[in-house]
N, C-alpha and C. Protein backbone atom coordinates (compact mmCIF):
# COMPACT_ATOMS: atom_id res chain seq x y z
N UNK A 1 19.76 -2.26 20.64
CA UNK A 1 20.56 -3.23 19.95
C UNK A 1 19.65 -4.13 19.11
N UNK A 2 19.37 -4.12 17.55
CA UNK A 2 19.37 -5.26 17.12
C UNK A 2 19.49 -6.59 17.18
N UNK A 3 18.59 -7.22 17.29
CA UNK A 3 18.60 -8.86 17.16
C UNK A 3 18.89 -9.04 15.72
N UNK A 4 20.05 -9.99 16.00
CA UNK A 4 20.54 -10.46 14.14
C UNK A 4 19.69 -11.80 14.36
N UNK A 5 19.42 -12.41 12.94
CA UNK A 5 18.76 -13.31 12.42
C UNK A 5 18.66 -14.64 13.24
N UNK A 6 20.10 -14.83 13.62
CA UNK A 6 19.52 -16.00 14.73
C UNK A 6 19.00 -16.28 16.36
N UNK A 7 19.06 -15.18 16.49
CA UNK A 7 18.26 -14.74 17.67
C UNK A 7 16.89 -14.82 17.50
N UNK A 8 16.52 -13.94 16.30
CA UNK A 8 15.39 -13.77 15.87
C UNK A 8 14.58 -15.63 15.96
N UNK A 9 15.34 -16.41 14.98
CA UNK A 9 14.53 -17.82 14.35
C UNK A 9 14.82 -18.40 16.34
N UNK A 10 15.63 -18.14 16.93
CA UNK A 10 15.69 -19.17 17.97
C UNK A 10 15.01 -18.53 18.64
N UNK A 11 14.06 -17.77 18.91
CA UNK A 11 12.78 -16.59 19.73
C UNK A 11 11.74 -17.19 19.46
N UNK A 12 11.41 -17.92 18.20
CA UNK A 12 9.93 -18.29 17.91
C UNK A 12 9.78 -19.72 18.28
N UNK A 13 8.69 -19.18 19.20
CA UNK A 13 8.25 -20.57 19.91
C UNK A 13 6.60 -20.35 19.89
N UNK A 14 6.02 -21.18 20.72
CA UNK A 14 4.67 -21.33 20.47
C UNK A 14 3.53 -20.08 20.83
N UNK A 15 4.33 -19.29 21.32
CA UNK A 15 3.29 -18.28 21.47
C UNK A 15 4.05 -16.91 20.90
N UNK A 16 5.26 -17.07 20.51
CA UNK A 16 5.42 -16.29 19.07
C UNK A 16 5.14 -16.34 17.60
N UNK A 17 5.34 -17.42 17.64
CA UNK A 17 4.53 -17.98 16.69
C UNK A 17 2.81 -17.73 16.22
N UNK A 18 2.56 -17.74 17.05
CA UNK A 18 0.60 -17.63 17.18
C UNK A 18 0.88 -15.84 17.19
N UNK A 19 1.97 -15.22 18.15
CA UNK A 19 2.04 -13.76 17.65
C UNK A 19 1.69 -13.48 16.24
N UNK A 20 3.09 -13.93 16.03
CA UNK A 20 3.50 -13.55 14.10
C UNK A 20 1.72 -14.03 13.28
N UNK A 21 1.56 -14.52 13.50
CA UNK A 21 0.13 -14.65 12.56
C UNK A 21 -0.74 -13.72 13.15
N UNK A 22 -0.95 -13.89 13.83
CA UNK A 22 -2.14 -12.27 14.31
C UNK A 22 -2.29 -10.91 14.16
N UNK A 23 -0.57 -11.40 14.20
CA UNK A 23 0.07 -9.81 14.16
C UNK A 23 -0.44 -9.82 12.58
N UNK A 24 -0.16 -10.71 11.64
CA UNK A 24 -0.32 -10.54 10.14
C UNK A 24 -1.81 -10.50 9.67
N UNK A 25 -2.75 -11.15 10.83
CA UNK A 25 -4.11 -10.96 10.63
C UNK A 25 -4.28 -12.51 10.03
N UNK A 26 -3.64 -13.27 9.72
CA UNK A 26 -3.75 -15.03 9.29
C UNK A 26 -4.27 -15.60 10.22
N UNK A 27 -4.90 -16.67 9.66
CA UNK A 27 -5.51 -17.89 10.31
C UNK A 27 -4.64 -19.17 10.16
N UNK A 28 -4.49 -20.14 11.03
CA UNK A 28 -3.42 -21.19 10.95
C UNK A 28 -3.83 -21.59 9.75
N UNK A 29 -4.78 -21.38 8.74
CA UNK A 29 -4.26 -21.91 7.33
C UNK A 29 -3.82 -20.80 6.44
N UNK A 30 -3.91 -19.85 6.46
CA UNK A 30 -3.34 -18.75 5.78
C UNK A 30 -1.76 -19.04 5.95
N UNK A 31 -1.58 -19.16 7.51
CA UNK A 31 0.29 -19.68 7.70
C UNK A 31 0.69 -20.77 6.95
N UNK A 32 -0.43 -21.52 7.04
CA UNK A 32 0.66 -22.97 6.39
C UNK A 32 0.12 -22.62 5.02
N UNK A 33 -0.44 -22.25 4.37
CA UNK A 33 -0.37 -22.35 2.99
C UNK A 33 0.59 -21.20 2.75
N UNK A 34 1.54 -20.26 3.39
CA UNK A 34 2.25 -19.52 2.66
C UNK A 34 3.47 -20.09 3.60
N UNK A 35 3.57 -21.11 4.35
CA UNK A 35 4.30 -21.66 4.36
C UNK A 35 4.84 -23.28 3.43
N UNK A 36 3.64 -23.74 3.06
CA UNK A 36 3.86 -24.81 2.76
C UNK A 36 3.72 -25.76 3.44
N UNK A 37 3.36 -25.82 4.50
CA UNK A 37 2.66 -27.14 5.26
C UNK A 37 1.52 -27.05 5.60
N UNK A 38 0.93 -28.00 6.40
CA UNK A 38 -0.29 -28.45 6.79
C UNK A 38 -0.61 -27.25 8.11
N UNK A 39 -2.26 -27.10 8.10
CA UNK A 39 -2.84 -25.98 9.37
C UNK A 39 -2.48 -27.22 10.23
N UNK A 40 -2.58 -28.26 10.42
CA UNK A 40 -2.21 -29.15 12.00
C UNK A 40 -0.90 -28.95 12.35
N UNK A 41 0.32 -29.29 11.63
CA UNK A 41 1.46 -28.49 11.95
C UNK A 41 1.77 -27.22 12.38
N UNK A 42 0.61 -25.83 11.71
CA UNK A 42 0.82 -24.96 12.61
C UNK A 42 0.20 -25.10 13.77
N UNK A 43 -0.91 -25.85 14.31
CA UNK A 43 -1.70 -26.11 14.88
C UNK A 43 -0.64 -26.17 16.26
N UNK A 44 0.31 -27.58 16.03
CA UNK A 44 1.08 -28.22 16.79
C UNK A 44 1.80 -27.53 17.57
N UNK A 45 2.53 -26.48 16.54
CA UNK A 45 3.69 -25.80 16.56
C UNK A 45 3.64 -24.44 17.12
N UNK A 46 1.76 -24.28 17.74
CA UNK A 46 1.19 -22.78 18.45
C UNK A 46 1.05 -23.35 19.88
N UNK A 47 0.46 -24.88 19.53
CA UNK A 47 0.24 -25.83 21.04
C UNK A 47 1.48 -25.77 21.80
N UNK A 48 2.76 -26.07 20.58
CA UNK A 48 3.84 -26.41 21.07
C UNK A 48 4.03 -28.15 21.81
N UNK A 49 3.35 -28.48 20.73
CA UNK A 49 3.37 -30.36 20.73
C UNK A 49 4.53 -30.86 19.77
N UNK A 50 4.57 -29.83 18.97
CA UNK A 50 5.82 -29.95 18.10
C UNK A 50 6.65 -28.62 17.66
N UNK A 51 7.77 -28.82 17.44
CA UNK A 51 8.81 -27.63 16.87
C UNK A 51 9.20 -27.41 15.12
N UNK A 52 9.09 -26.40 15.06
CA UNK A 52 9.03 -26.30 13.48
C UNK A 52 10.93 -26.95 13.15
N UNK A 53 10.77 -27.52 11.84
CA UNK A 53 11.72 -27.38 11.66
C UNK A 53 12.54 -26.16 10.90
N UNK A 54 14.01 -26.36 10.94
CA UNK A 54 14.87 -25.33 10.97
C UNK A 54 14.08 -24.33 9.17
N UNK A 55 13.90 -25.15 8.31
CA UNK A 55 12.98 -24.73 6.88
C UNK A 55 12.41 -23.57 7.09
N UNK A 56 11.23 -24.35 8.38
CA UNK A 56 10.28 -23.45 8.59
C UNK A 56 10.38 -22.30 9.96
N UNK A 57 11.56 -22.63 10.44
CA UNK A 57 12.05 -21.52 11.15
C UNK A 57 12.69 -20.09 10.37
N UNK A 58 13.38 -20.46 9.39
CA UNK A 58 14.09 -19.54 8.40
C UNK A 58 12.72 -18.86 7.62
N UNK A 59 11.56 -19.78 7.53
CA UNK A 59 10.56 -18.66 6.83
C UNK A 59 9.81 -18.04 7.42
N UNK A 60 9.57 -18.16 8.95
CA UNK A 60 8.71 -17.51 9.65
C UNK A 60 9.89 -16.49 9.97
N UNK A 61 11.03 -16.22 10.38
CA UNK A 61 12.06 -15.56 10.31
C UNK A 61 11.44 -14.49 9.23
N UNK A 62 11.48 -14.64 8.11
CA UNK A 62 11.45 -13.74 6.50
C UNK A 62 9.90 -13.07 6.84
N UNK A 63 9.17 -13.84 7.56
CA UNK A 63 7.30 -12.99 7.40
C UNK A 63 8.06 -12.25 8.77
N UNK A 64 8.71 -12.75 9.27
CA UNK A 64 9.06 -11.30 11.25
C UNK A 64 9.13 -10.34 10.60
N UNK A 65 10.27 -10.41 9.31
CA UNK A 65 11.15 -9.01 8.64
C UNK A 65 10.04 -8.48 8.01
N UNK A 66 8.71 -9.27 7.04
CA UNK A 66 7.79 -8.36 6.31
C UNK A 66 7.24 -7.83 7.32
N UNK A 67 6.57 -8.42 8.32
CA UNK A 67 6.03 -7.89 9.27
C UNK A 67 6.53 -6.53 10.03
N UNK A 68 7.40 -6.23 9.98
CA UNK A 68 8.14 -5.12 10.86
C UNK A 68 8.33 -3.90 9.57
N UNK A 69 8.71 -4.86 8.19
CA UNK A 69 8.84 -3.40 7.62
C UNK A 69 7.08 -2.67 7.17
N UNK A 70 6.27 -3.79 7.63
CA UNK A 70 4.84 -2.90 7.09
C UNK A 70 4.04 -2.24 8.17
N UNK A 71 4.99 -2.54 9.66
CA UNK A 71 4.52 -1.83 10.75
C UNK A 71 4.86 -0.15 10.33
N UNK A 72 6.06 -0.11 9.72
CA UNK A 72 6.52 1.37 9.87
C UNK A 72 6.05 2.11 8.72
N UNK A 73 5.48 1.17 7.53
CA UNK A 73 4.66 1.94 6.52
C UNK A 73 3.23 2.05 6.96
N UNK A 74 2.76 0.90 7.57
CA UNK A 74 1.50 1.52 8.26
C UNK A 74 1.19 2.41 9.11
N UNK A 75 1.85 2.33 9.88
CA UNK A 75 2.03 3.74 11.41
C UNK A 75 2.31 5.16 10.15
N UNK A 76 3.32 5.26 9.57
CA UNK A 76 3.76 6.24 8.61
C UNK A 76 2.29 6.78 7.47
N UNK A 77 1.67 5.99 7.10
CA UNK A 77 0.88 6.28 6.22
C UNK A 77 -0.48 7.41 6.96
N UNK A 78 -0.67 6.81 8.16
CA UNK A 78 -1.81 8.47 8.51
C UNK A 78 -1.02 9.61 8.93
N UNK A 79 0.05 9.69 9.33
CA UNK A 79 0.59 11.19 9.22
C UNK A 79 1.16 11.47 8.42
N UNK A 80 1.78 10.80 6.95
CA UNK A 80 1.34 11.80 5.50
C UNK A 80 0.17 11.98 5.64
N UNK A 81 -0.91 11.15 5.61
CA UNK A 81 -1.83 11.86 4.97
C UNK A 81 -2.28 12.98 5.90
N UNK A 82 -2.07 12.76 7.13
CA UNK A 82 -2.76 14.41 7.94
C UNK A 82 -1.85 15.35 7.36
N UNK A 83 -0.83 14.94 7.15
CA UNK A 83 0.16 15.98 6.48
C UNK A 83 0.13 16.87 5.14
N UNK A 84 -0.31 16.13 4.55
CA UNK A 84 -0.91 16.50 3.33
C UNK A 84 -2.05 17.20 3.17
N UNK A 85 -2.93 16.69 3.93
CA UNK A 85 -4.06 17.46 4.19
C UNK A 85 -3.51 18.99 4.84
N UNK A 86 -3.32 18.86 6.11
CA UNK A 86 -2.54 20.29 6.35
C UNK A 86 -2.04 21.11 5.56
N UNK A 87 -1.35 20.76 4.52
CA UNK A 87 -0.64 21.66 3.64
C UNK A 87 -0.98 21.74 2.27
N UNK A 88 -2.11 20.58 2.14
CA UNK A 88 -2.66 20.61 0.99
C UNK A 88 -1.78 20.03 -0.33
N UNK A 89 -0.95 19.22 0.10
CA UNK A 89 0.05 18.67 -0.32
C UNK A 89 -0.67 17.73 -1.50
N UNK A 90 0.27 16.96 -2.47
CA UNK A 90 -0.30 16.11 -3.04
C UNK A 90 0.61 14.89 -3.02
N UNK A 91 1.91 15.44 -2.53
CA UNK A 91 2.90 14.45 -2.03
C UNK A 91 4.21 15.18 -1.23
N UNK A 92 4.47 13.76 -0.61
CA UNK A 92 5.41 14.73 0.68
C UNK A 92 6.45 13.76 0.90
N UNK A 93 7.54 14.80 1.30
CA UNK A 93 8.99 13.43 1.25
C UNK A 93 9.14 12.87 2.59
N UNK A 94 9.49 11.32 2.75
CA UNK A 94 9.52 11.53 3.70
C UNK A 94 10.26 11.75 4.87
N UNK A 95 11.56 12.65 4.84
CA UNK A 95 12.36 13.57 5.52
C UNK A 95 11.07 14.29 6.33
N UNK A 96 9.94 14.59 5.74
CA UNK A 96 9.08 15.52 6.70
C UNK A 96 8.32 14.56 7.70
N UNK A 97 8.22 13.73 6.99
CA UNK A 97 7.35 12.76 8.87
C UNK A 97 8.06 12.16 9.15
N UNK A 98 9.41 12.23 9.30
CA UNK A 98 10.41 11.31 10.10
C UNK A 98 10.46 11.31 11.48
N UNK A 99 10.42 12.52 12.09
CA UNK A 99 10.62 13.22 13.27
C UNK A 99 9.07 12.40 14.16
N UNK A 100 7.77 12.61 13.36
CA UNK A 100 6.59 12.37 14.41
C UNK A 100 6.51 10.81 14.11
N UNK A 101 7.80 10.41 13.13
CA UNK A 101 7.15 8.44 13.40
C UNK A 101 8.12 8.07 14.25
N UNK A 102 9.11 8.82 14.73
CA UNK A 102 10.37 8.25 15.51
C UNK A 102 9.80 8.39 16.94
């Protein structure tokens, strides 16, 4: 079952939060400058001394969704290419690696 969107923003708390950036490879200023606030606010808000507001709940929400759709292009991207290689391919649809990313 899918988590719809507000499940999702009411999930991030201080050590999802510190997830979502790691997971993205950011440093608490990489977050707040593509969020728009200050690294002490994310700082706060990983401590959990403070709670983001709802703003910045809706945008860490939007990096969950980039985040998830570049998990399945990353995982996806070495079996085209073993795939390709195998067959000597130079491009491949991807109906054919559906099966080994599922």
């Amino acid at each position: 079952m899918a988590l719809n969107s507000m499940d999702v923003v009411s999930s991030l708390n201080k050590s999802t939060i510190r997830s979502l950036r790691l997971r993205l490879g950011w440093s608490q200023a990489d977050l707040a400058r593509r969020l728009k606030c200050t690294s002490a606010q994310v700082k706060s808000w990983e401590h959990g001394t403070e709670t983001p507001t709802s703003h910045y709940l809706n945008e860490m929400f939007l990096l969950v969704k980039q985040a998830d759709t570049c998990s399945h292009e990353i995982h996806a991207c070495p079996l085209a290419e073993n795939m390709c290689d195998r067959h000597a391919l130079g491009q491949i649809e991807f109906s054919q690696i559906k099966e080994e990313i599922e």
